[in-house]
PDB file of N, CA and C in Angstrom:
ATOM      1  N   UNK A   1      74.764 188.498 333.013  1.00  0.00           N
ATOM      2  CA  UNK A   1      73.402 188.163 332.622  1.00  0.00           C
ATOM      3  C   UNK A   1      72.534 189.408 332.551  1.00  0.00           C
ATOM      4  N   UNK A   2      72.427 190.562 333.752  1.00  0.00           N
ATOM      5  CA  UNK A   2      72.181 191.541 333.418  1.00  0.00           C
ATOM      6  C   UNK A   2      72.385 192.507 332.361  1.00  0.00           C
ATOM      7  N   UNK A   3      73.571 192.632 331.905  1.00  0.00           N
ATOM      8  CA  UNK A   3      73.678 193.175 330.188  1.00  0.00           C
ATOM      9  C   UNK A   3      72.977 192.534 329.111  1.00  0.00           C
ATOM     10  N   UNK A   4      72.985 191.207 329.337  1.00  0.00           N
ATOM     11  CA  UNK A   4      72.176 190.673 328.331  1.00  0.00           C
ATOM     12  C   UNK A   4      70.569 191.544 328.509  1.00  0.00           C
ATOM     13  N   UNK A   5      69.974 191.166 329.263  1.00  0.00           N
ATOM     14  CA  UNK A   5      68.680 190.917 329.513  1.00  0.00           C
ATOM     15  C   UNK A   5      68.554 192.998 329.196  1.00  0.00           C
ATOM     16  N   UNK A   6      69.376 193.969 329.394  1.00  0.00           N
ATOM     17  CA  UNK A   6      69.102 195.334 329.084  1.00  0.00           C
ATOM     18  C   UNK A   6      69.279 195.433 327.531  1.00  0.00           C
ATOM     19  N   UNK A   7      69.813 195.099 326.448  1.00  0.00           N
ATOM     20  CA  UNK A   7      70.046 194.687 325.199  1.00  0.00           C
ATOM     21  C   UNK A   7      68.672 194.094 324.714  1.00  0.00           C
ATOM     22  N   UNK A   8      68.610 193.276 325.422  1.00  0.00           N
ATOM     23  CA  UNK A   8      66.842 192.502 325.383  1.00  0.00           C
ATOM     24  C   UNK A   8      66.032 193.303 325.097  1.00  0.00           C
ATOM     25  N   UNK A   9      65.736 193.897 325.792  1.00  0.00           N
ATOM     26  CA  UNK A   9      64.647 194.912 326.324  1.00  0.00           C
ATOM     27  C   UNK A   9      64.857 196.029 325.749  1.00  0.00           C
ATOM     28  N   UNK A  10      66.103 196.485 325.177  1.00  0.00           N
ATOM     29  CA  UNK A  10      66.365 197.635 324.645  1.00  0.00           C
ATOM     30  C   UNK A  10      65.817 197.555 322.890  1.00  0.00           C
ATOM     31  N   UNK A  11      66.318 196.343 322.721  1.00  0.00           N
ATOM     32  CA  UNK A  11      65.568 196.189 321.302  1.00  0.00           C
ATOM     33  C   UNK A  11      64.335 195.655 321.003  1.00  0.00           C
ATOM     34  N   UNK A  12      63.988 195.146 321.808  1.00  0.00           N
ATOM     35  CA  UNK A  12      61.982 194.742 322.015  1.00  0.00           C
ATOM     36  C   UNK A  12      61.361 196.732 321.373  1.00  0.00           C
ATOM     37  N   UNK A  13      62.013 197.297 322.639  1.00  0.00           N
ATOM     38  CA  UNK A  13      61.332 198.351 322.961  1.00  0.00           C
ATOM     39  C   UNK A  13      61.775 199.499 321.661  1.00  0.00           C
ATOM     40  N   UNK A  14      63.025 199.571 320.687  1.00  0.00           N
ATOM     41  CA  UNK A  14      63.150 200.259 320.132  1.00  0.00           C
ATOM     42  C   UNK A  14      62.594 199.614 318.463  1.00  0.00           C
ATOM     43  N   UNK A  15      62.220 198.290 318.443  1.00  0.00           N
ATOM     44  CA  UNK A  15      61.389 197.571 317.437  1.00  0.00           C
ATOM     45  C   UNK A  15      59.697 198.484 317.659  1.00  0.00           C
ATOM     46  N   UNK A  16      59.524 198.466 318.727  1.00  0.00           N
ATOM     47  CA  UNK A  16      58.261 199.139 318.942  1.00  0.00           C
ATOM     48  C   UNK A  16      57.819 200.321 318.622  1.00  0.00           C
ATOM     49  N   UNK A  17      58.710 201.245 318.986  1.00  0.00           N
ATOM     50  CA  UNK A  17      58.957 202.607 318.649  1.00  0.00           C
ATOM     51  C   UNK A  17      59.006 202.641 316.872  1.00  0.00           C
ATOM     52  N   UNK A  18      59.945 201.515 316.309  1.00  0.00           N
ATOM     53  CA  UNK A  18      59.885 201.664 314.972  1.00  0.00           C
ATOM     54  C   UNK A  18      58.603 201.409 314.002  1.00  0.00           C
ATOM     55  N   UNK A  19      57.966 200.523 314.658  1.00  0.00           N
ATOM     56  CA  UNK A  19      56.580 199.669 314.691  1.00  0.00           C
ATOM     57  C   UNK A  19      55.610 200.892 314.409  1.00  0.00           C
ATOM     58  N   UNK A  20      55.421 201.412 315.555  1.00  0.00           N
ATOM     59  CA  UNK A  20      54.327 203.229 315.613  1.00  0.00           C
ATOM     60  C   UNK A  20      54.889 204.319 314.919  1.00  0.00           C
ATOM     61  N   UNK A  21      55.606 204.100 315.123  1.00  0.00           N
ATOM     62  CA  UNK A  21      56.542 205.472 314.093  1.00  0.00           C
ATOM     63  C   UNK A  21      55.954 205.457 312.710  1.00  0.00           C
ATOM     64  N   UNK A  22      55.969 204.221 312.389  1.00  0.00           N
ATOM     65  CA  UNK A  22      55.749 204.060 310.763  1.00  0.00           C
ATOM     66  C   UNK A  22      54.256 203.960 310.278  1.00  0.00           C
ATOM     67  N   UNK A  23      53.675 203.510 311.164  1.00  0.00           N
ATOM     68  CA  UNK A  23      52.195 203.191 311.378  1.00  0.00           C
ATOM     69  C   UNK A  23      51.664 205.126 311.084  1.00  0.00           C
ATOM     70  N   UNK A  24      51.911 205.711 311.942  1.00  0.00           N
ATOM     71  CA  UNK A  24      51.878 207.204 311.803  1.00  0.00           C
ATOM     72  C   UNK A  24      52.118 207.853 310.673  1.00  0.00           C
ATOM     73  N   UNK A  25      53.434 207.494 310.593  1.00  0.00           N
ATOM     74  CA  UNK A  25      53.683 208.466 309.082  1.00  0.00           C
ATOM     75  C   UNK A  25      52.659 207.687 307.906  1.00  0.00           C
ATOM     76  N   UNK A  26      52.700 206.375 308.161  1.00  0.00           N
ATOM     77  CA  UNK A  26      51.853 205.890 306.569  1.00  0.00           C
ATOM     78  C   UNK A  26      49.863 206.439 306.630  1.00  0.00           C
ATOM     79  N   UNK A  27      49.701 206.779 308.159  1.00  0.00           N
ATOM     80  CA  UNK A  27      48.549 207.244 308.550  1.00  0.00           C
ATOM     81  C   UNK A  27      48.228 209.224 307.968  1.00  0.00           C
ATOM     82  N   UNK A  28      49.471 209.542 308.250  1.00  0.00           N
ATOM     83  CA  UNK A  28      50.079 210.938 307.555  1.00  0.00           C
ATOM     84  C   UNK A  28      50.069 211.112 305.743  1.00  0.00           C
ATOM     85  N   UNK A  29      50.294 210.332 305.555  1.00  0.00           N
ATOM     86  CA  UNK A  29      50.659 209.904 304.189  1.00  0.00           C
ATOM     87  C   UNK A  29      49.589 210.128 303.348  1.00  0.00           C
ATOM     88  N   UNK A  30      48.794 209.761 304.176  1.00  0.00           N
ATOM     89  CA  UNK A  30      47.019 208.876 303.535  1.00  0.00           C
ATOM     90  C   UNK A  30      46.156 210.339 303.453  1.00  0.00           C
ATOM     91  N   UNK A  31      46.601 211.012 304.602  1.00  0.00           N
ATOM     92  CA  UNK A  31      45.798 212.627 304.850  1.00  0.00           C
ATOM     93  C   UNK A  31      46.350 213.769 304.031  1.00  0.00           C
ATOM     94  N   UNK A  32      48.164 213.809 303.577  1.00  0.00           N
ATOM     95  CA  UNK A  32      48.365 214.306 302.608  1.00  0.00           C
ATOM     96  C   UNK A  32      48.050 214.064 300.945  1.00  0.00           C
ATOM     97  N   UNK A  33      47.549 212.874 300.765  1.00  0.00           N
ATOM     98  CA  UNK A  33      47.319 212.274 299.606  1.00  0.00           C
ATOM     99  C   UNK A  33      45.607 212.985 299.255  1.00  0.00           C
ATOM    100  N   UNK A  34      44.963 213.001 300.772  1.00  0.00           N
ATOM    101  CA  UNK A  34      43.520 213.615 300.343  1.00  0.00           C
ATOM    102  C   UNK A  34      43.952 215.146 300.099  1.00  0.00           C
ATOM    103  N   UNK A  35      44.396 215.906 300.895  1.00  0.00           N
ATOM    104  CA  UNK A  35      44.871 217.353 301.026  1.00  0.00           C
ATOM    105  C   UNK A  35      45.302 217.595 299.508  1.00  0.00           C
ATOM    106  N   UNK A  36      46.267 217.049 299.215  1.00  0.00           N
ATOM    107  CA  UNK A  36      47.074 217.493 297.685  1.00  0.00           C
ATOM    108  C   UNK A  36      46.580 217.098 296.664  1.00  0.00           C
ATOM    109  N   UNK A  37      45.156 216.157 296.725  1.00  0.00           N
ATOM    110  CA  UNK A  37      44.596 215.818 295.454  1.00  0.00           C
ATOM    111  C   UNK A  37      45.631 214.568 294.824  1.00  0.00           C
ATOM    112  N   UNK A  38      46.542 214.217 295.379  1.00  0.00           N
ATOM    113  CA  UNK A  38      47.458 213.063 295.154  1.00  0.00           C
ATOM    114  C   UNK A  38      46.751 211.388 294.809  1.00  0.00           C
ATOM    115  N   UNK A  39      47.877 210.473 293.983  1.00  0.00           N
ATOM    116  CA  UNK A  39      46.936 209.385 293.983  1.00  0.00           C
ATOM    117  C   UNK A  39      47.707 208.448 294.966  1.00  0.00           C
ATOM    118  N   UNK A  40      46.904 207.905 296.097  1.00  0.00           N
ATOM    119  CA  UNK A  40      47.747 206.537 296.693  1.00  0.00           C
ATOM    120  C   UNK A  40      48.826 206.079 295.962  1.00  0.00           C
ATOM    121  N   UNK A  41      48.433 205.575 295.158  1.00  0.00           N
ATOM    122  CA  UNK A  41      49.540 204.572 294.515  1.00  0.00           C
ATOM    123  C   UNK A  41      50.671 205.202 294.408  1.00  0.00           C
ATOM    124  N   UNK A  42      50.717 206.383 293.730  1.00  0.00           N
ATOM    125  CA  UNK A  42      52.070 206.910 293.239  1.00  0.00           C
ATOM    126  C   UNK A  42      53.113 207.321 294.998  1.00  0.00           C
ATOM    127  N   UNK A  43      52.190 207.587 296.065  1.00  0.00           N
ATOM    128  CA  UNK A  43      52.943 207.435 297.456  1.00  0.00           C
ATOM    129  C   UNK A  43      53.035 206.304 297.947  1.00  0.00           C
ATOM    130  N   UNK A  44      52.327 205.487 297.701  1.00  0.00           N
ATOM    131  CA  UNK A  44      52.317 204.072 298.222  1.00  0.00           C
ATOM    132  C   UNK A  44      54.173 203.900 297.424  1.00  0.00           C
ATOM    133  N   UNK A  45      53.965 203.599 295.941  1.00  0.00           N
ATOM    134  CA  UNK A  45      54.844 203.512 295.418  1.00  0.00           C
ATOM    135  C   UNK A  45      56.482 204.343 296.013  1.00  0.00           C
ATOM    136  N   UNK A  46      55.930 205.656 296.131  1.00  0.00           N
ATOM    137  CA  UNK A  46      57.398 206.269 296.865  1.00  0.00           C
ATOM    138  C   UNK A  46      57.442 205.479 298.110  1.00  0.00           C
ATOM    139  N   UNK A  47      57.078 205.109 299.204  1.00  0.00           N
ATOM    140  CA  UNK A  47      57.053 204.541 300.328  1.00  0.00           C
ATOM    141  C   UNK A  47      57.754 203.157 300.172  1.00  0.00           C
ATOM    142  N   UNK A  48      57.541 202.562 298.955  1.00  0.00           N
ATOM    143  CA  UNK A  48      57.602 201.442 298.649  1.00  0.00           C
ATOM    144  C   UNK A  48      56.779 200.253 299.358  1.00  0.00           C
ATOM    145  N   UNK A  49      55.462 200.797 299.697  1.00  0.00           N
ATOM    146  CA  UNK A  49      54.066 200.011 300.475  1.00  0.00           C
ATOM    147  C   UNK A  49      53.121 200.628 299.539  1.00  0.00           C
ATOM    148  N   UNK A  50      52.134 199.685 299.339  1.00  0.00           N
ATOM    149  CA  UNK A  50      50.417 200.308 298.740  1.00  0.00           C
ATOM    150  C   UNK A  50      49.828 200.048 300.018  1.00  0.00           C
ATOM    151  N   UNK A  51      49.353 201.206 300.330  1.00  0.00           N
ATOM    152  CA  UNK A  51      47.823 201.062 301.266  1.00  0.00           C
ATOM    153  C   UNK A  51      46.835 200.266 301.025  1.00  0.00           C
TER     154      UNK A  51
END
């Protein structure tokens, strides 16, 4: 029961990590798009997300 319940918790917690991770870079994304004179869409589009 204990293996289960570390598996549990191991993927709660590495869903999370994936969760902020991405949140960041698309937050990154948004600041290179002002920097480079870039248009959203066409990174939204590479990302395969529109802001």
């Amino acid at each position: 029961m204990l293996g289960i319940t570390v598996w549990i918790i191991f993927f709660i917690g590495s869903y999370f990590i994936i969760f902020f991770a991405a949140d960041i870079f698309l937050e990154n994304l948004k600041d290179i798009c002002v920097i480079y004179n870039l248009s959203p869409f066409i990174i939204g589009m590479l990302d395969l997300r529109i802001l």
